[in-house]
Protein backbone atom coordinates (compact mmCIF):
# COMPACT_ATOMS: atom_id res chain seq x y z
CA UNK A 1 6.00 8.36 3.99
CA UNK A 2 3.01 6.87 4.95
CA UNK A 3 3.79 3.32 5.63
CA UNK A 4 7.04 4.11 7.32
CA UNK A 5 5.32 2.76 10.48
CA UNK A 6 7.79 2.81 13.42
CA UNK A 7 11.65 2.57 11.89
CA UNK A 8 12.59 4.17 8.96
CA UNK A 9 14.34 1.12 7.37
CA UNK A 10 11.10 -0.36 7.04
CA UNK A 11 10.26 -1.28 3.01
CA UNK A 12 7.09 0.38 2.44
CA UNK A 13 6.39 -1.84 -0.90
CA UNK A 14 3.99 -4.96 -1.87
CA UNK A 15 7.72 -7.20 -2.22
CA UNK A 16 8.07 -7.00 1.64
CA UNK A 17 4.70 -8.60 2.66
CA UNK A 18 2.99 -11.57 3.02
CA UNK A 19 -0.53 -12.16 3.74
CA UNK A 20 -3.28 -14.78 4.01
CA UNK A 21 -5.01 -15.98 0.96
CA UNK A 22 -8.05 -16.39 3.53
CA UNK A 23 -7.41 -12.69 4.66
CA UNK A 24 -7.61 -11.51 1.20
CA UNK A 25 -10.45 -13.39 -0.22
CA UNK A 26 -12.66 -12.76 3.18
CA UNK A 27 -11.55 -8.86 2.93
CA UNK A 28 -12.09 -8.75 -0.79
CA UNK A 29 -8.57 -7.29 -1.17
CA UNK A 30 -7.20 -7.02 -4.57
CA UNK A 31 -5.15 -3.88 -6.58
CA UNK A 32 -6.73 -1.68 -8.42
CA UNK A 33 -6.48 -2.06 -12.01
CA UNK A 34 -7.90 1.53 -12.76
CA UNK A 35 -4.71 2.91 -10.92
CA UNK A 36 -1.05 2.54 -11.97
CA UNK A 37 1.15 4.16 -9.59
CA UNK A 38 1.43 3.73 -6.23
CA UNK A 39 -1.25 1.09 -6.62
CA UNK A 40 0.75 -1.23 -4.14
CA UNK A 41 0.62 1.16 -1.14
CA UNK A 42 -3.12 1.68 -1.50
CA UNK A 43 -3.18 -2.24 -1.51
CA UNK A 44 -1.14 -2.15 1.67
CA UNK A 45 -3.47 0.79 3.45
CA UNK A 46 -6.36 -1.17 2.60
CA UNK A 47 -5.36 -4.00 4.03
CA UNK A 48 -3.98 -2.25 7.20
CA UNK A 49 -6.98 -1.12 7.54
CA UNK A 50 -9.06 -4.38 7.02
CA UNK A 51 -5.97 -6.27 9.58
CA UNK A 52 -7.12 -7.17 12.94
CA UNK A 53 -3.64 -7.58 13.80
CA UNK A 54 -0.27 -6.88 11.73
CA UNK A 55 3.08 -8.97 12.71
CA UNK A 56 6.67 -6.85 11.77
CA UNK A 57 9.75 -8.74 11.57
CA UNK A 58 13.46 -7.53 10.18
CA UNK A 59 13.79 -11.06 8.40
CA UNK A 60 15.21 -10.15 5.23
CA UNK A 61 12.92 -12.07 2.42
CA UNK A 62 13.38 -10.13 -0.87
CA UNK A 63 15.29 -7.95 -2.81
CA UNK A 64 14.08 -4.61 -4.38
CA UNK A 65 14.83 -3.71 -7.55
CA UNK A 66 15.41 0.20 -8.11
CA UNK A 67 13.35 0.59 -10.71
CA UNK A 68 9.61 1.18 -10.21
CA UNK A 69 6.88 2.56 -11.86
CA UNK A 70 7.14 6.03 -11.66
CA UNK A 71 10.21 5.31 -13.94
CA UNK A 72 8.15 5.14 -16.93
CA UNK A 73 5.63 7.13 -18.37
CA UNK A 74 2.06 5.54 -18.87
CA UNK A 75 -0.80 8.25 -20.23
CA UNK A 76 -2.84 6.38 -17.37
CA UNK A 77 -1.16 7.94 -14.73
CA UNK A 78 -3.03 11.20 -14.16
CA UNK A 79 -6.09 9.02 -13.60
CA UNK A 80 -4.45 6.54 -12.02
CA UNK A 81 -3.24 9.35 -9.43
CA UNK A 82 -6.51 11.05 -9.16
CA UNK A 83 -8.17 7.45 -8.78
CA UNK A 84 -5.11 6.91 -5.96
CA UNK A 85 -6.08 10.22 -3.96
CA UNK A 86 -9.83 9.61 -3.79
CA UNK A 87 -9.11 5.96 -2.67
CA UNK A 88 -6.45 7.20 0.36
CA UNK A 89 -8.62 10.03 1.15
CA UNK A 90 -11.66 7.69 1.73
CA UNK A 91 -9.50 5.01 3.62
CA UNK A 92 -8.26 8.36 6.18
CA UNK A 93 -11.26 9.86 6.77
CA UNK A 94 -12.35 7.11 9.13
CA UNK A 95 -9.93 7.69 11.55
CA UNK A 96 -8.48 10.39 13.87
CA UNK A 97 -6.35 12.98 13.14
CA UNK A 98 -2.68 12.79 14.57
CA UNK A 99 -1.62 15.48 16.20
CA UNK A 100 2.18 15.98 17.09
């Protein structure tokens, strides 16, 4: 997963962040209507990506539903993963290979 970051317990979606109105408005961060899955992670690697700095804490704040999503089917969602692709690639091409 992409967001897993450094522990694998970590929740990788929107419900388990918080972030500065200032941050957002100043960054121009909002989703992306034309995409309807997985349209919170792209949120969350734009603003990584924007983030000067990023604070983790295991303070539990929210509870996650199961259900997502990719539990229902919307005609949009070919699009909406094409649209999702392009966006990620774009975001990853400005930095560095990892190699392991």
């Amino acid at each position: 997963m992409v967001l897993g970051i450094t522990k694998p317990f970590i929740q990788e979606g929107i419900a388990s962040k918080f972030y500065r109105r200032e941050f957002l408005l100043a960054n121009k961060l909002m989703f992306n209507d034309k995409i309807v899955v997985s349209e919170d992670t792209l949120f969350i690697l734009e603003a990584i990506d924007k983030a000067q700095s990023i604070y983790l804490s295991d303070l539990k704040f929210y509870q996650i539903l199961e259900e997502h999503s990719l539990s229902r089917f919307n005609e949009k969602v070919l699009a909406s993963e094409l649209e999702y692709e392009q966006k990620v690639d774009k975001i990853l091409q400005e930095y560095p290979p990892v190699m392991k």
